[in-house]
PDB file of N, CA and C in Angstrom:
ATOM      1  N   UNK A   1       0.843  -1.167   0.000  1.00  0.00           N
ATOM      2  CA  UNK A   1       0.000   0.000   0.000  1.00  0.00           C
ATOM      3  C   UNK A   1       0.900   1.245   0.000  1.00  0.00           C
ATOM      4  N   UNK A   2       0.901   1.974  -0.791  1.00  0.00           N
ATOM      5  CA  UNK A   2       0.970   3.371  -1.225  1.00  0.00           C
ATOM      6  C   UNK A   2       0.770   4.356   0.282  1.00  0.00           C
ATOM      7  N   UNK A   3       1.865   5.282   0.621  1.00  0.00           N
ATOM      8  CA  UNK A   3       1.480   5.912   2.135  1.00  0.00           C
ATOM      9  C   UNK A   3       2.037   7.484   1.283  1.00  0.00           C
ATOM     10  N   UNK A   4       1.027   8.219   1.029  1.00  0.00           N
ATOM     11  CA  UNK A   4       0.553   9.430   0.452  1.00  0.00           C
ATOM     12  C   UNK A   4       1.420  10.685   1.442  1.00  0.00           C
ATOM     13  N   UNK A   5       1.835  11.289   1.316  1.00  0.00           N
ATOM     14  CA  UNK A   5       2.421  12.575   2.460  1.00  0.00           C
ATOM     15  C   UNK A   5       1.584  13.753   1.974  1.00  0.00           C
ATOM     16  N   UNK A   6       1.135  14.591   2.658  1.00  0.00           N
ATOM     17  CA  UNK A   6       0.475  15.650   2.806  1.00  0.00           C
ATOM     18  C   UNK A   6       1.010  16.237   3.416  1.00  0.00           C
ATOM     19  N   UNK A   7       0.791  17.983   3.225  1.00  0.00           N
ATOM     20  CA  UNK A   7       1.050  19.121   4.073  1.00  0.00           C
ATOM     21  C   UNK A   7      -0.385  19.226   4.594  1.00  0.00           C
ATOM     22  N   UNK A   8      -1.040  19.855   5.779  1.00  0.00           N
ATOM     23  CA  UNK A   8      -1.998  20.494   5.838  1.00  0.00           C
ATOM     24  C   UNK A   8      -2.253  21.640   6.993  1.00  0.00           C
ATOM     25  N   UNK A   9      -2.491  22.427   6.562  1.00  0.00           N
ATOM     26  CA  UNK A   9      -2.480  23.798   7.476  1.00  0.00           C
ATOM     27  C   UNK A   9      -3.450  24.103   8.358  1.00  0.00           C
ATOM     28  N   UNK A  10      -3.336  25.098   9.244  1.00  0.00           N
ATOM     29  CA  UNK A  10      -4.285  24.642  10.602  1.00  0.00           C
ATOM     30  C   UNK A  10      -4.787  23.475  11.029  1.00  0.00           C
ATOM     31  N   UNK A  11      -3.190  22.874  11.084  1.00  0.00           N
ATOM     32  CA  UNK A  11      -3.307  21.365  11.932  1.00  0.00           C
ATOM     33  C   UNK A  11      -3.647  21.146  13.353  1.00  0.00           C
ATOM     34  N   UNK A  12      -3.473  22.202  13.305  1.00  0.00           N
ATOM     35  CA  UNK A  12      -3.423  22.330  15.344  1.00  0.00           C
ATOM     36  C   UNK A  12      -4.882  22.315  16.266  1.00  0.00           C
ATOM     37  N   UNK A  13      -5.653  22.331  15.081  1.00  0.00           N
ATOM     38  CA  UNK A  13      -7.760  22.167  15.351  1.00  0.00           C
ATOM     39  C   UNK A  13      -7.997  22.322  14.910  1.00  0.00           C
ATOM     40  N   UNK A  14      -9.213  22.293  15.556  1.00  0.00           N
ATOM     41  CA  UNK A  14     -10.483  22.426  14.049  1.00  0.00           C
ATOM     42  C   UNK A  14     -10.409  21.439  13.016  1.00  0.00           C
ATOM     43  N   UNK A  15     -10.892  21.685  11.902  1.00  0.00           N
ATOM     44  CA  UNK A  15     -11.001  20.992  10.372  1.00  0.00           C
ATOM     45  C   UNK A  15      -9.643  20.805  10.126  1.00  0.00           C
ATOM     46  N   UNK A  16      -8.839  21.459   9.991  1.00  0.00           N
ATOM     47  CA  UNK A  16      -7.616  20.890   9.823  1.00  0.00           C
ATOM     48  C   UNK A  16      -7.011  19.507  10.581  1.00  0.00           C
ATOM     49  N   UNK A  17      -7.069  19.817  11.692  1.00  0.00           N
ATOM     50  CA  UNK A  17      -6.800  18.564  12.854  1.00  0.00           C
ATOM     51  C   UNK A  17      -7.740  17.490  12.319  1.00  0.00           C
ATOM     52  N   UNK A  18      -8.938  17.487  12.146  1.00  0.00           N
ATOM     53  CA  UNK A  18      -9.801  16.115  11.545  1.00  0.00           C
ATOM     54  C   UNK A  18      -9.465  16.032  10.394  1.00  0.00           C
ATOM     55  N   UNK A  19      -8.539  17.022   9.265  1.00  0.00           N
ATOM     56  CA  UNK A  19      -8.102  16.244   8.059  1.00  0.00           C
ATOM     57  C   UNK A  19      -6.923  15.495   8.511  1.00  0.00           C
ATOM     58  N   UNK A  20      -6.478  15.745   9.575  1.00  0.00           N
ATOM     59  CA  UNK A  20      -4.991  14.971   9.842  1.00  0.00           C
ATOM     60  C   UNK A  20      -5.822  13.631  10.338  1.00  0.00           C
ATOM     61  N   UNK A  21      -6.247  13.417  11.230  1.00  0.00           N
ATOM     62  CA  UNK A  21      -6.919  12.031  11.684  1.00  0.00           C
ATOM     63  C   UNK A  21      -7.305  11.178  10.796  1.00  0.00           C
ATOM     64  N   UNK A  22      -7.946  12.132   9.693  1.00  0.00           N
ATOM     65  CA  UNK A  22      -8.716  11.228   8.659  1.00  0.00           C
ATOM     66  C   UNK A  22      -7.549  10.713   7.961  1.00  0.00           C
ATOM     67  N   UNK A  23      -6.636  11.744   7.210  1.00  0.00           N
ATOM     68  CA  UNK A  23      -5.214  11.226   6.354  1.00  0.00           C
ATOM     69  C   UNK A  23      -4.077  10.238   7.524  1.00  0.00           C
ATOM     70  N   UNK A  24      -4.363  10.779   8.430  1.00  0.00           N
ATOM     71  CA  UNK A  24      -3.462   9.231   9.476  1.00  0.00           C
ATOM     72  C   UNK A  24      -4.166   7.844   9.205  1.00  0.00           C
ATOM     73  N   UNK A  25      -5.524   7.996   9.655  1.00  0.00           N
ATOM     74  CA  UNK A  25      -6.134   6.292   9.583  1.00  0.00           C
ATOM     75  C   UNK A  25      -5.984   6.023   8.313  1.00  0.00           C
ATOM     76  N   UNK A  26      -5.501   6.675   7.177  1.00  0.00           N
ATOM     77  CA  UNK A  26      -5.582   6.013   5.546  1.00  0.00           C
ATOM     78  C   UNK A  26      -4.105   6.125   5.633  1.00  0.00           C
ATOM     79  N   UNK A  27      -3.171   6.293   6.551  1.00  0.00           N
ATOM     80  CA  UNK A  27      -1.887   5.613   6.536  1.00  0.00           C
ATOM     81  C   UNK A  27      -0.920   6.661   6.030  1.00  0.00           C
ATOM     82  N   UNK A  28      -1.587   8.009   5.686  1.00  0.00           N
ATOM     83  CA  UNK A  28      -0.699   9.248   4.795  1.00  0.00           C
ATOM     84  C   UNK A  28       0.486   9.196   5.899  1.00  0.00           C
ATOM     85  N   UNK A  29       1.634  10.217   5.494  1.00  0.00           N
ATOM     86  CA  UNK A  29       1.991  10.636   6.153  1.00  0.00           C
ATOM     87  C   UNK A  29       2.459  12.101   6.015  1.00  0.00           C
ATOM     88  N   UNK A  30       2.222  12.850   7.348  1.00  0.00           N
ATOM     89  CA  UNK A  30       1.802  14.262   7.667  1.00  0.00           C
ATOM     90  C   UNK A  30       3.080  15.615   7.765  1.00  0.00           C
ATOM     91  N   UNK A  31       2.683  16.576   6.887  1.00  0.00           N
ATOM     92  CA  UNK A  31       3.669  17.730   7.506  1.00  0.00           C
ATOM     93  C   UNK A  31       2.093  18.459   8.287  1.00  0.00           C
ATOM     94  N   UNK A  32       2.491  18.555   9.536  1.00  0.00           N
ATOM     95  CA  UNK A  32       1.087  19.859  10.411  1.00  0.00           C
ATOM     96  C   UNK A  32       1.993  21.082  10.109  1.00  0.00           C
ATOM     97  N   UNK A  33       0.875  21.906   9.828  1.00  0.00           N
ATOM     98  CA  UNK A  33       1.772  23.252   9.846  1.00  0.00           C
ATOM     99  C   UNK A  33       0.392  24.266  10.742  1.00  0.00           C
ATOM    100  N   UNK A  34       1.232  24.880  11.595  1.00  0.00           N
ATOM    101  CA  UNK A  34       0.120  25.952  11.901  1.00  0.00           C
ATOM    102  C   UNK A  34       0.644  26.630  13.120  1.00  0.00           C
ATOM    103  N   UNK A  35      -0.036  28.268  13.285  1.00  0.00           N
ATOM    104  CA  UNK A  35       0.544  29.111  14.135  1.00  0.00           C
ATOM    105  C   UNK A  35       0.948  28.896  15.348  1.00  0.00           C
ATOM    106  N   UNK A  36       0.285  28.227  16.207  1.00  0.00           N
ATOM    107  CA  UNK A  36       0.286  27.807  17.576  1.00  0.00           C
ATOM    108  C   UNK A  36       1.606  26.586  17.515  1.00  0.00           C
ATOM    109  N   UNK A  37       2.732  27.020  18.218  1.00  0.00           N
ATOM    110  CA  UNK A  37       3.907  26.008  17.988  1.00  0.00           C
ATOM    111  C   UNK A  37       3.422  24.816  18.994  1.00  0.00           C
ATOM    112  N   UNK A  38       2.764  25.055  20.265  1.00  0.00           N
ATOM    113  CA  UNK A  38       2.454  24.317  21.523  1.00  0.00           C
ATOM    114  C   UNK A  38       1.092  23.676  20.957  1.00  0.00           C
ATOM    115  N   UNK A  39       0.091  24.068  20.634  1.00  0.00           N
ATOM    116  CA  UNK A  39      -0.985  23.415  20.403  1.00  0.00           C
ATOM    117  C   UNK A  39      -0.894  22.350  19.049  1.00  0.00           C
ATOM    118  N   UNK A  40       0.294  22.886  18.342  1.00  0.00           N
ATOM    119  CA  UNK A  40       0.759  22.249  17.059  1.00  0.00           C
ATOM    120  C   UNK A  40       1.333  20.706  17.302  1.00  0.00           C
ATOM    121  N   UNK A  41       2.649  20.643  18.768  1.00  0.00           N
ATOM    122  CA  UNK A  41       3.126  19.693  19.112  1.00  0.00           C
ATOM    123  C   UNK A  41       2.251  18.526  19.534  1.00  0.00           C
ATOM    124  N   UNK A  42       1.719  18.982  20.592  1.00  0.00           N
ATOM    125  CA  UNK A  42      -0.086  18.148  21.088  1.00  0.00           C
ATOM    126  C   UNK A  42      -0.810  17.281  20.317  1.00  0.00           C
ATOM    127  N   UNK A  43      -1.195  18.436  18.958  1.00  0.00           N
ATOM    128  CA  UNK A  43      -1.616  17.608  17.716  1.00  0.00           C
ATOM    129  C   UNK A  43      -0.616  16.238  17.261  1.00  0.00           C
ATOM    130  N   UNK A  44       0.734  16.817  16.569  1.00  0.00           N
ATOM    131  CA  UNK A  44       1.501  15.771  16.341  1.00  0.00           C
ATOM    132  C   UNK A  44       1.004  14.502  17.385  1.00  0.00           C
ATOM    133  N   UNK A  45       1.558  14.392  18.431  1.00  0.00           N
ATOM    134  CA  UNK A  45       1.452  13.589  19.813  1.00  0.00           C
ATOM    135  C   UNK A  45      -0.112  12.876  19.399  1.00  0.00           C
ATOM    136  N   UNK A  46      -0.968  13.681  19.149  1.00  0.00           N
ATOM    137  CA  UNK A  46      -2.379  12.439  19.286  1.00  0.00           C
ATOM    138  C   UNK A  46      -2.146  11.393  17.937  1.00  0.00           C
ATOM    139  N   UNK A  47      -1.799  12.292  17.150  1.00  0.00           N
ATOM    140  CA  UNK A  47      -1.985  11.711  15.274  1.00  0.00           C
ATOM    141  C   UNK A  47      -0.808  10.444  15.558  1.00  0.00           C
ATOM    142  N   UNK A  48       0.414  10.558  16.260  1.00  0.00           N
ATOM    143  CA  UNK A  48       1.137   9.382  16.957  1.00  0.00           C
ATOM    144  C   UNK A  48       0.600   8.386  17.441  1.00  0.00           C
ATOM    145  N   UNK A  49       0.276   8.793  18.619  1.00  0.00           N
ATOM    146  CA  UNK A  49      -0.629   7.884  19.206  1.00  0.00           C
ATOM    147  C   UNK A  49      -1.577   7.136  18.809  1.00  0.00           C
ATOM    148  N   UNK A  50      -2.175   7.982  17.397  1.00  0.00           N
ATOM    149  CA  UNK A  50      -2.846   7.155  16.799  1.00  0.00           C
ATOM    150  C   UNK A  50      -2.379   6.271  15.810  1.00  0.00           C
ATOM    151  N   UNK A  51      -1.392   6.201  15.666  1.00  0.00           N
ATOM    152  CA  UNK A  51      -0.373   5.474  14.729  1.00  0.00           C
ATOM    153  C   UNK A  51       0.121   5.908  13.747  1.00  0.00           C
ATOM    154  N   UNK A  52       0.021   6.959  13.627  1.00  0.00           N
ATOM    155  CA  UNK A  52       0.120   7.656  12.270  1.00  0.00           C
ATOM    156  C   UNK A  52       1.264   8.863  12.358  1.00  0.00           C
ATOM    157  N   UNK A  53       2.144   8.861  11.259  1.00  0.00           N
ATOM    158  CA  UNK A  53       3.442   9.774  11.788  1.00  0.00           C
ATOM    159  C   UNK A  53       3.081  11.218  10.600  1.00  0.00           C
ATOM    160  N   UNK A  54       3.693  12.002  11.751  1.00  0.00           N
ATOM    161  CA  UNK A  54       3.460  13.041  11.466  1.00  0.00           C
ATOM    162  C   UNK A  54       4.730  13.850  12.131  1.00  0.00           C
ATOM    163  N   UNK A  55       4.602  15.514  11.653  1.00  0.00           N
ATOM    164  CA  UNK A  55       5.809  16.034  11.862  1.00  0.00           C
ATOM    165  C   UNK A  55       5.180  17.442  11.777  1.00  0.00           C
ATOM    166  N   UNK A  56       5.940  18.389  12.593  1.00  0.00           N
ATOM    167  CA  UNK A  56       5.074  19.472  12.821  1.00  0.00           C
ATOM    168  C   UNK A  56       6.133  20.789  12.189  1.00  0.00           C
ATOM    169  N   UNK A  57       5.588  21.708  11.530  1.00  0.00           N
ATOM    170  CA  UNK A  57       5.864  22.771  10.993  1.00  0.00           C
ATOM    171  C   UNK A  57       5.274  23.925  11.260  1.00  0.00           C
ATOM    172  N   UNK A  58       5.843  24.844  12.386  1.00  0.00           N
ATOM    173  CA  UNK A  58       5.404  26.504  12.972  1.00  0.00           C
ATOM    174  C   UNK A  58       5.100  27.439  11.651  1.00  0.00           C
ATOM    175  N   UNK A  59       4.688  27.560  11.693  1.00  0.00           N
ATOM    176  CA  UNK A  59       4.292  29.233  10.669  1.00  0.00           C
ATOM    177  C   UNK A  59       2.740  29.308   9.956  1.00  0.00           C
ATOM    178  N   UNK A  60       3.032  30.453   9.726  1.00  0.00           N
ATOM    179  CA  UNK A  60       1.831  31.011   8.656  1.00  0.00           C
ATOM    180  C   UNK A  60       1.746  30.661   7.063  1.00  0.00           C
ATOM    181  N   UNK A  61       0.561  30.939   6.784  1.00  0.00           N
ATOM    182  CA  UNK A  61       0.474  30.142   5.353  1.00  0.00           C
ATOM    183  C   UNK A  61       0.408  31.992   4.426  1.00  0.00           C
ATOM    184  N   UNK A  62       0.655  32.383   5.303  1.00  0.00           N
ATOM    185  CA  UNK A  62       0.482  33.924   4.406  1.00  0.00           C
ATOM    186  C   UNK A  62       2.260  34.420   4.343  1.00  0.00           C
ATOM    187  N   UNK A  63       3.163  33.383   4.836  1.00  0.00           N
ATOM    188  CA  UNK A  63       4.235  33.668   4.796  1.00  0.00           C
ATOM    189  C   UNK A  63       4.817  32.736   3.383  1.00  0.00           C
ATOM    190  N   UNK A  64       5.356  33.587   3.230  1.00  0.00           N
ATOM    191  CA  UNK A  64       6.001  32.313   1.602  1.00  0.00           C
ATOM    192  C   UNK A  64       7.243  31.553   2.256  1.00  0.00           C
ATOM    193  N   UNK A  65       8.079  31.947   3.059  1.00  0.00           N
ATOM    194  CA  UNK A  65       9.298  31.055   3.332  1.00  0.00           C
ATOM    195  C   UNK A  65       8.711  30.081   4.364  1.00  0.00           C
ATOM    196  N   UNK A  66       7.664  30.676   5.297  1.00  0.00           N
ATOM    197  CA  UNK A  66       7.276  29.168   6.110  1.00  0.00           C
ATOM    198  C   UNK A  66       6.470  28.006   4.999  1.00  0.00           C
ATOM    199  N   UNK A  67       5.788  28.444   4.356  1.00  0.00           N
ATOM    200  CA  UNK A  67       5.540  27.385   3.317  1.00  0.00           C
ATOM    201  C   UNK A  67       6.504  27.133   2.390  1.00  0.00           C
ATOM    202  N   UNK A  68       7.606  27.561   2.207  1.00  0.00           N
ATOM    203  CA  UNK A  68       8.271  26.719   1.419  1.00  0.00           C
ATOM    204  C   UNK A  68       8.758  26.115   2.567  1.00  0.00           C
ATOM    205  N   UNK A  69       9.501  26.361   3.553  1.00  0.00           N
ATOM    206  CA  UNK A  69       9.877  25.300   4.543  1.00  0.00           C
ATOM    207  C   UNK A  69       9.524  24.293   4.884  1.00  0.00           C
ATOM    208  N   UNK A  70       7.829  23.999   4.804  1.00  0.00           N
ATOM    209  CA  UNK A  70       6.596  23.405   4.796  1.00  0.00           C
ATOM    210  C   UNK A  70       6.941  22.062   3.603  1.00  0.00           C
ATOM    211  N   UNK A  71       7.066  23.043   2.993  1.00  0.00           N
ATOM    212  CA  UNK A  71       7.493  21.754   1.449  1.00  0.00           C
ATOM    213  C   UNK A  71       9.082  21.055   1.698  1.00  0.00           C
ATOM    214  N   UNK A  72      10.250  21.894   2.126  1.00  0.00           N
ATOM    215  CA  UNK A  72      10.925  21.317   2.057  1.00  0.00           C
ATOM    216  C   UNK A  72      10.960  20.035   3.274  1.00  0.00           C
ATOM    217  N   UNK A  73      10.306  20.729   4.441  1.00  0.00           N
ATOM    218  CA  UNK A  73      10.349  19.382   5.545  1.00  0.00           C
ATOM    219  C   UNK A  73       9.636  18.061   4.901  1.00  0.00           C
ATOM    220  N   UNK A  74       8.452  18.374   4.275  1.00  0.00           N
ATOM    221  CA  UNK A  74       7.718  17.001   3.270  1.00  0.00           C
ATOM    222  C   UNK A  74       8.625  16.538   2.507  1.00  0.00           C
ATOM    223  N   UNK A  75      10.163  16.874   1.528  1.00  0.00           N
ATOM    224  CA  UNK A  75      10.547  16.138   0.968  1.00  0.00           C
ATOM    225  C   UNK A  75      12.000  15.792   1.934  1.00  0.00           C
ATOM    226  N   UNK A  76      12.583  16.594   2.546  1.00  0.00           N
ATOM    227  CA  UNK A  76      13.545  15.832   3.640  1.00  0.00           C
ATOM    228  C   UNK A  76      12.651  15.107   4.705  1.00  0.00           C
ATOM    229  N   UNK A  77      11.863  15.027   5.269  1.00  0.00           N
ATOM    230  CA  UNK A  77      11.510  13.581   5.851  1.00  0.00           C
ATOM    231  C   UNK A  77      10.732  12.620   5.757  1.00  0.00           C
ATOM    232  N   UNK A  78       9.979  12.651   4.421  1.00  0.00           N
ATOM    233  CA  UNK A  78       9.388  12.093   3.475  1.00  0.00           C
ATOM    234  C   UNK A  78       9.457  11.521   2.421  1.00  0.00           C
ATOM    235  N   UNK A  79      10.743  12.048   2.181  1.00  0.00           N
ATOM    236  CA  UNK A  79      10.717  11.933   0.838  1.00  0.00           C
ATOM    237  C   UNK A  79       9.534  12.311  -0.282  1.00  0.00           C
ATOM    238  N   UNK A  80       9.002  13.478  -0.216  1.00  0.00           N
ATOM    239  CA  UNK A  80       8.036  14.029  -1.674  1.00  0.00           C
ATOM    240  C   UNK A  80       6.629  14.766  -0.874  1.00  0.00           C
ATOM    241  N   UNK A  81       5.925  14.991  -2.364  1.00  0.00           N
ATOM    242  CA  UNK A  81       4.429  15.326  -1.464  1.00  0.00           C
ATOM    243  C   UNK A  81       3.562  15.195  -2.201  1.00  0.00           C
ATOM    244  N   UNK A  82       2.760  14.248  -1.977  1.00  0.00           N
ATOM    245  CA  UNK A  82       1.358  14.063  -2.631  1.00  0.00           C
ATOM    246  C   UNK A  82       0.417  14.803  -3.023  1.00  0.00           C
ATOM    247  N   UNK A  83      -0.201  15.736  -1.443  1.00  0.00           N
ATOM    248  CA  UNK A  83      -1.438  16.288  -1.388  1.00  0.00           C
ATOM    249  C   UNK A  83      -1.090  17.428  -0.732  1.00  0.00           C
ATOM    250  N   UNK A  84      -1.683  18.652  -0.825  1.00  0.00           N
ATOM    251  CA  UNK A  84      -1.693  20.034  -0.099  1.00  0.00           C
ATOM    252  C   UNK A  84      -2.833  20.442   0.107  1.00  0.00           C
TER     253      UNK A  84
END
């Protein structure tokens, strides 16, 4: 089986956080990106726990270098990126 990597932004709750749950139980694996560095880590930690690996990325999506950073953490610890 094919394990998909995604970025997805406002990982840290809300709709974002339930796209991470949903893309963990289908085995993706995760860049979180979102403002809250502490509420961001937490997230990581459950999406773990739930078996599913993930990796967390601080910044804004209105910033261009935190999203490219965003991309580059998806292909250094991922190797690539599927879905955004």
């Amino acid at each position: 089986m094919t394990q998909p990597i995604a970025i997805v932004t406002g990982a840290s709750k809300g709709i974002g956080f339930e796209v991470c749950k949903v893309l963990a139980e289908e085995s993706a694996r995760i860049v979180m990106m979102a403002r809250g560095e502490v509420e961001l880590e937490t997230s990581v930690e459950t999406i773990a726990a739930m078996g599913g690996r993930a990796v967390a990325v601080a910044g804004d999506v209105g910033m261009r270098e935190d999203c490219e950073r965003a991309i580059s953490t998806a292909r250094t610890v991922f190797s690539g990126l599927d879905i955004l």
